[in-house]
C-alpha atoms as a PDB file:
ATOM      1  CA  UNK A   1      -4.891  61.291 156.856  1.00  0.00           C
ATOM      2  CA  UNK A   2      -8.381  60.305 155.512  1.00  0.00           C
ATOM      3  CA  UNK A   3      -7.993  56.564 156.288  1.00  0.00           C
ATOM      4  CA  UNK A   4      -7.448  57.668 160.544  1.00  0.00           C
ATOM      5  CA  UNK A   5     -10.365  58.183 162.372  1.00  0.00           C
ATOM      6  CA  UNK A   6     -11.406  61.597 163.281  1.00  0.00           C
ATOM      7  CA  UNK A   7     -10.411  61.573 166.669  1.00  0.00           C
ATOM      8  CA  UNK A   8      -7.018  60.385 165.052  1.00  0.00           C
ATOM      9  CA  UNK A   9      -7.088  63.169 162.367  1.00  0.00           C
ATOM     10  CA  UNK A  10      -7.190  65.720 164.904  1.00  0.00           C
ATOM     11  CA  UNK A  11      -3.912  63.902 167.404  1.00  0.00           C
ATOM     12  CA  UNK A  12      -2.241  64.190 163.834  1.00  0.00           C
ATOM     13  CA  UNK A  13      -2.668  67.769 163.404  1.00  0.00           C
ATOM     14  CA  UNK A  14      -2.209  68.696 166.732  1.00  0.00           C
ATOM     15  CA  UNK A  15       1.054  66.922 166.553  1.00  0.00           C
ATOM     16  CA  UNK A  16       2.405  68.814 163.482  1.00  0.00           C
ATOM     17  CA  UNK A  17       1.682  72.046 164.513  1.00  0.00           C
ATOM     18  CA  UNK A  18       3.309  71.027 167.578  1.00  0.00           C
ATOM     19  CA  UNK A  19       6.554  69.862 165.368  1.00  0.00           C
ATOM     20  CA  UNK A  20       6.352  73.113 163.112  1.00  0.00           C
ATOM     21  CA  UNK A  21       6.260  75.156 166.198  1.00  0.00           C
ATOM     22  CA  UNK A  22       3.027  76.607 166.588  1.00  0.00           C
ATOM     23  CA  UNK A  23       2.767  77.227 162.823  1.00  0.00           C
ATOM     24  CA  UNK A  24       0.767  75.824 159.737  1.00  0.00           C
ATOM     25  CA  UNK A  25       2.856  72.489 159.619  1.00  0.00           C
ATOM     26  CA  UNK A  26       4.006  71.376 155.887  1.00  0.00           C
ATOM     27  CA  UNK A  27       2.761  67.977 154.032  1.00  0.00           C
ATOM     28  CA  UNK A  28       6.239  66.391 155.389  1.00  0.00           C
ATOM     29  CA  UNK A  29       5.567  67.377 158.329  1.00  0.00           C
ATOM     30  CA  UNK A  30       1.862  66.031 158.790  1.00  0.00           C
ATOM     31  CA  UNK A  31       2.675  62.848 156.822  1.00  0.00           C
ATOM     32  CA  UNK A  32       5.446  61.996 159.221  1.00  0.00           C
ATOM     33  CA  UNK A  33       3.194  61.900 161.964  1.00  0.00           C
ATOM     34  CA  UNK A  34       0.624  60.041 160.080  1.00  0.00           C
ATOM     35  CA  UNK A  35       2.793  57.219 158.854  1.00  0.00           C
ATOM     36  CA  UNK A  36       4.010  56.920 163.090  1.00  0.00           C
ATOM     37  CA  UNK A  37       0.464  56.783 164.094  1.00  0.00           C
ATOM     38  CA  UNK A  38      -0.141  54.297 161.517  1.00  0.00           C
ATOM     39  CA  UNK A  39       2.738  52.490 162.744  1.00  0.00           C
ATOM     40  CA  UNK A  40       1.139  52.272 166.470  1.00  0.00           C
ATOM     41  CA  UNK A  41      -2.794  51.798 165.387  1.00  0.00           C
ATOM     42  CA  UNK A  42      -2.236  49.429 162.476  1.00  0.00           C
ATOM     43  CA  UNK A  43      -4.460  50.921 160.154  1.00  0.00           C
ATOM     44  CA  UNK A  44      -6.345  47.453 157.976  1.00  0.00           C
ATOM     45  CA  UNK A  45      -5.098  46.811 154.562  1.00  0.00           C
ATOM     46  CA  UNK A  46      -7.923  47.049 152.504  1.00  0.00           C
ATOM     47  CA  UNK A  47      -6.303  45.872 149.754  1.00  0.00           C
ATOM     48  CA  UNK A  48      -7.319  42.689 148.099  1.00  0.00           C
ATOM     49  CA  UNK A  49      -5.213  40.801 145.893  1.00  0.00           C
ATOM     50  CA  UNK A  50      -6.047  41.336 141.720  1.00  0.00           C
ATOM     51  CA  UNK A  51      -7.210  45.023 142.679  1.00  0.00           C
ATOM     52  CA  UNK A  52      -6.591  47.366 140.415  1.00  0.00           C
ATOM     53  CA  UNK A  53      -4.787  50.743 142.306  1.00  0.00           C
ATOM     54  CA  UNK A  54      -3.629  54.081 141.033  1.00  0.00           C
ATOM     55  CA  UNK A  55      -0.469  54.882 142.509  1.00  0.00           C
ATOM     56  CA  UNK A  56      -0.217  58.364 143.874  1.00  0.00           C
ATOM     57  CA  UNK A  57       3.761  59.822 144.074  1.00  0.00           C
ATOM     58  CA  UNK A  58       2.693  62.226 146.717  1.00  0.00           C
ATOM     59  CA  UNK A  59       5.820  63.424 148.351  1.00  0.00           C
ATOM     60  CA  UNK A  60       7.292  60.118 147.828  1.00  0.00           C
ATOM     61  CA  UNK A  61      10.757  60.544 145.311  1.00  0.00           C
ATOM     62  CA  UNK A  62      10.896  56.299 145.501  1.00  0.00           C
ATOM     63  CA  UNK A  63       7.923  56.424 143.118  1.00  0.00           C
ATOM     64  CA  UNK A  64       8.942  59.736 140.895  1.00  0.00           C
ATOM     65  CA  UNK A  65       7.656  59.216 137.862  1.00  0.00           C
ATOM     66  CA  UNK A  66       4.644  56.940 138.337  1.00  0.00           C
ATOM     67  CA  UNK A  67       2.503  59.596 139.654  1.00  0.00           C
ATOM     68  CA  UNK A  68      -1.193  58.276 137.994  1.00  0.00           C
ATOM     69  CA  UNK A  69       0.033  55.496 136.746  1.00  0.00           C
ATOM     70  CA  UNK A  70      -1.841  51.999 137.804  1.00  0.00           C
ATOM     71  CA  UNK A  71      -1.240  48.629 139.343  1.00  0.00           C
ATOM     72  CA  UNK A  72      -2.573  45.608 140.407  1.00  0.00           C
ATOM     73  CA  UNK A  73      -2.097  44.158 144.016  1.00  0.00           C
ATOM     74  CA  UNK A  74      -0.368  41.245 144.231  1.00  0.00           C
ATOM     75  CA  UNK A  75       0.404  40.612 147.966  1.00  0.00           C
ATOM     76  CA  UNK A  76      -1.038  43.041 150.716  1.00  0.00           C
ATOM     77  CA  UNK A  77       1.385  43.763 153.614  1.00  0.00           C
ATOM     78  CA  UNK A  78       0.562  45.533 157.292  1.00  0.00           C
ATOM     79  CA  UNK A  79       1.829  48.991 155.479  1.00  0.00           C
ATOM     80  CA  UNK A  80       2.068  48.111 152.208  1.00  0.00           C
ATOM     81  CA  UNK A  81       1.251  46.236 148.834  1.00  0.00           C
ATOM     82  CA  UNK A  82       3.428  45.201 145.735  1.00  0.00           C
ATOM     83  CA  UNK A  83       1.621  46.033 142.906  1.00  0.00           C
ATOM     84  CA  UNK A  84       2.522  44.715 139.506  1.00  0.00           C
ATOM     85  CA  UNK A  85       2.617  47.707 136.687  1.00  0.00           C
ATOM     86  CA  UNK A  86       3.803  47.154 133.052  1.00  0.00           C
ATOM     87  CA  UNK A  87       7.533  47.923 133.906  1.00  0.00           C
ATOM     88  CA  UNK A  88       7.943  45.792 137.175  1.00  0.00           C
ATOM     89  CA  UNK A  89       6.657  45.327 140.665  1.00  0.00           C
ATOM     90  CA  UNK A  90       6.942  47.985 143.162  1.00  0.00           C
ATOM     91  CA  UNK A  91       6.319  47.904 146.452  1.00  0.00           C
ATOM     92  CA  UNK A  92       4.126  50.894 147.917  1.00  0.00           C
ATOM     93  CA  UNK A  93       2.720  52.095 151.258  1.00  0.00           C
ATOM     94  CA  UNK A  94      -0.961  52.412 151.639  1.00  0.00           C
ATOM     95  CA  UNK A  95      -1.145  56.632 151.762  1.00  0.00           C
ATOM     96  CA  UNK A  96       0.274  56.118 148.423  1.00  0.00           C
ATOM     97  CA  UNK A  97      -2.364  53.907 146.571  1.00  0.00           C
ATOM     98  CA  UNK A  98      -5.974  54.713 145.493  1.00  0.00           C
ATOM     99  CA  UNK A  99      -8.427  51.608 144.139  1.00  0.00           C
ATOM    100  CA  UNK A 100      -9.949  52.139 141.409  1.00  0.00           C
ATOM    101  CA  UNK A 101     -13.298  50.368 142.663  1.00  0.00           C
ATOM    102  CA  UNK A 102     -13.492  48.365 139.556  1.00  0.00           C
ATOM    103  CA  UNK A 103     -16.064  45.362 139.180  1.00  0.00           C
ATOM    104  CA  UNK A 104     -14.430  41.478 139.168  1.00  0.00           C
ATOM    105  CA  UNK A 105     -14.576  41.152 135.871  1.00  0.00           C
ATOM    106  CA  UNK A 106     -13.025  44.510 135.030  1.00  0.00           C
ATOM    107  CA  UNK A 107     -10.118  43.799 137.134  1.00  0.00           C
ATOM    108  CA  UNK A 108      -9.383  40.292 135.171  1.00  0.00           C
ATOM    109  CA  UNK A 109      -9.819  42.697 131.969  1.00  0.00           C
ATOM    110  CA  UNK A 110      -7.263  44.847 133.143  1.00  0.00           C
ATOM    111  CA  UNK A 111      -4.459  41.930 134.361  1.00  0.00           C
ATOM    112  CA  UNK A 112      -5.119  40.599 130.510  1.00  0.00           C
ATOM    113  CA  UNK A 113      -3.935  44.428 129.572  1.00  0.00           C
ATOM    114  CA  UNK A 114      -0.992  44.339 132.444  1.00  0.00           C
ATOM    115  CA  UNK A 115      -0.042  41.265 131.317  1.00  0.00           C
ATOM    116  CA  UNK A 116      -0.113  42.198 127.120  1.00  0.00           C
ATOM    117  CA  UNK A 117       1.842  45.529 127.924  1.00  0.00           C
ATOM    118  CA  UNK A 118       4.389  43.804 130.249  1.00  0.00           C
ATOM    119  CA  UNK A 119       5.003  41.071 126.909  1.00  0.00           C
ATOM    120  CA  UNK A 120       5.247  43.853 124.310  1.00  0.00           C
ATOM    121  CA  UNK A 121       7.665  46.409 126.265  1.00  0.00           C
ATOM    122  CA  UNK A 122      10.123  42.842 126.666  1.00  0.00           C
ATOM    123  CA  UNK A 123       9.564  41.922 123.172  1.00  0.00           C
ATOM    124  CA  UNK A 124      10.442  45.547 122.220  1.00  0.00           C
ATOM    125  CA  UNK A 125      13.356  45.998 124.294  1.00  0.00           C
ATOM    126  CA  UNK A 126      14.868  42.809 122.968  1.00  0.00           C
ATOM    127  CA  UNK A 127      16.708  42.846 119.630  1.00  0.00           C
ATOM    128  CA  UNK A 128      15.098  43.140 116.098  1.00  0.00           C
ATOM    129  CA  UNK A 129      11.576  42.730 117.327  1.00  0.00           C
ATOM    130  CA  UNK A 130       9.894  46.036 117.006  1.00  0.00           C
ATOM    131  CA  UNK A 131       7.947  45.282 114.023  1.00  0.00           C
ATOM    132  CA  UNK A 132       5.820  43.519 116.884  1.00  0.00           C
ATOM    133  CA  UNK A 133       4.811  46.743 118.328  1.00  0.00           C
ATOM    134  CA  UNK A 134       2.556  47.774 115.436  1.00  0.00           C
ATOM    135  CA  UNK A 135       0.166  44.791 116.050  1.00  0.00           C
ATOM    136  CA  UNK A 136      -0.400  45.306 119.674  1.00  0.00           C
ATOM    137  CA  UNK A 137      -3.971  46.288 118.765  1.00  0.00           C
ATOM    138  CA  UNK A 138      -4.621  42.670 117.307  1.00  0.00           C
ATOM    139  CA  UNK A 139      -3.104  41.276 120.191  1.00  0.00           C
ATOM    140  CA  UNK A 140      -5.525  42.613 122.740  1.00  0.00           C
ATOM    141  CA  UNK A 141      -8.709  42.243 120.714  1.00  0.00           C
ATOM    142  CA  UNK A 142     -11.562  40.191 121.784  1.00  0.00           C
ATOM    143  CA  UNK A 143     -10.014  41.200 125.523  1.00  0.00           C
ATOM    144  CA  UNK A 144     -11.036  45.118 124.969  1.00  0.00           C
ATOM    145  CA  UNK A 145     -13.112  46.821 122.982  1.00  0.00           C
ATOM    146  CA  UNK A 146     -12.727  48.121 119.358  1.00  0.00           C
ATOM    147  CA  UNK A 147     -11.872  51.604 120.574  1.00  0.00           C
ATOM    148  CA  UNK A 148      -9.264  50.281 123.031  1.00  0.00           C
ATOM    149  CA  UNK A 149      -8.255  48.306 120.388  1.00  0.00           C
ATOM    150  CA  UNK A 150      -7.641  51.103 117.842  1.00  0.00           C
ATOM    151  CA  UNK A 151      -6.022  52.666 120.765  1.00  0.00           C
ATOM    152  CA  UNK A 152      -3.171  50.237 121.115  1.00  0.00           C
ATOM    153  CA  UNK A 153      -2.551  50.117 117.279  1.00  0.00           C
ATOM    154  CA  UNK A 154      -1.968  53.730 117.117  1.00  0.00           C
ATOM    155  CA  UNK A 155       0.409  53.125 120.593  1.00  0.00           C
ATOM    156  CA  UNK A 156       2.150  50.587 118.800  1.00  0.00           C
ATOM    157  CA  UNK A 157       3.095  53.131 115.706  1.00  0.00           C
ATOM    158  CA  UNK A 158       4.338  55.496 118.126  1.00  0.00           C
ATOM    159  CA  UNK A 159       6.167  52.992 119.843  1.00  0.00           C
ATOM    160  CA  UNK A 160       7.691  51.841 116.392  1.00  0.00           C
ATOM    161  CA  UNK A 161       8.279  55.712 115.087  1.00  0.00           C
ATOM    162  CA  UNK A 162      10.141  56.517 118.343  1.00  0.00           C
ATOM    163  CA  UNK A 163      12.382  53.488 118.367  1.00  0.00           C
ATOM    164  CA  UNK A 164      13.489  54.547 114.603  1.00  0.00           C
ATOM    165  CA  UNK A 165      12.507  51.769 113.191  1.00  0.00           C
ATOM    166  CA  UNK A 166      12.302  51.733 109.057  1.00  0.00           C
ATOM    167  CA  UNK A 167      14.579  55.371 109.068  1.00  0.00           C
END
């Protein structure tokens, strides 16, 4: 509801109390009548392409699961953008993404990391290749710091102790 303007806000609410009969309308409720107003006023994507997002589930059961997780746009749509995350592409209406307001350069920092992630869970799903995993730390260094590093050598052991590997 925060991206209407105020004179919008208030049609919104006075439409779901409206739908919930007079009463305190529920999140369903008021985000049905946002997304229709939406629809009709053709609220601007924002959005621009390499922007790093955090993708907010909401009420939303498409995107169970990936609740906090982040993404970076890759095509903006009227309602929507695809963002790219380490496990695929999804495809996610604006109510449902947050930016991140990172700098240029931080955003190219953090497609490096997308794209490092996205190589390492394929290499580690594929066959006899999860010895890889506990050198993901040398794979992003020089692109992140020595802390983030450190960071994805430790996520690389845990990746390698979960799969079994060496039991």
């Amino acid at each position: 509801m925060t991206k209407l303007k105020p004179y919008q806000q208030q049609e919104v609410w006075l439409r779901a109390v409206e739908l919930a009969g007079g009463k305190v309308p529920t999140g369903r409720i008021v985000k049905d009548v946002v997304q229709k107003i939406m629809e009709r006023t053709k609220v601007p994507n924002t959005y621009q392409i390499g922007e790093v997002c955090q993708i907010l589930a909401k009420d939303n059961p498409e995107l169970r699961g990936k609740g906090g997780c982040w993404g970076i746009v890759v095509r903006g749509n009227d309602f929507s953008c695809t963002v790219k995350s380490w496990d695929g592409e999804y495809t996610v209406a604006l109510q449902h993404l947050k930016s991140y307001n990172y700098l240029p350069n931080e955003c190219e920092q953090m497609q490096v990391i997308c794209g490092k992630r996205s190589h390492a869970v394929r290499l580690i799903t594929s066959s006899g290749v999860f010895e890889w995993a506990g050198g993901i730390g040398a794979e992003v260094s020089g692109v992140v710091g020595e802390t983030e590093s450190g960071l994805f050598d430790d996520v690389g052991r845990e990746i390698v102790e979960l799969a079994g590997v060496g039991n």
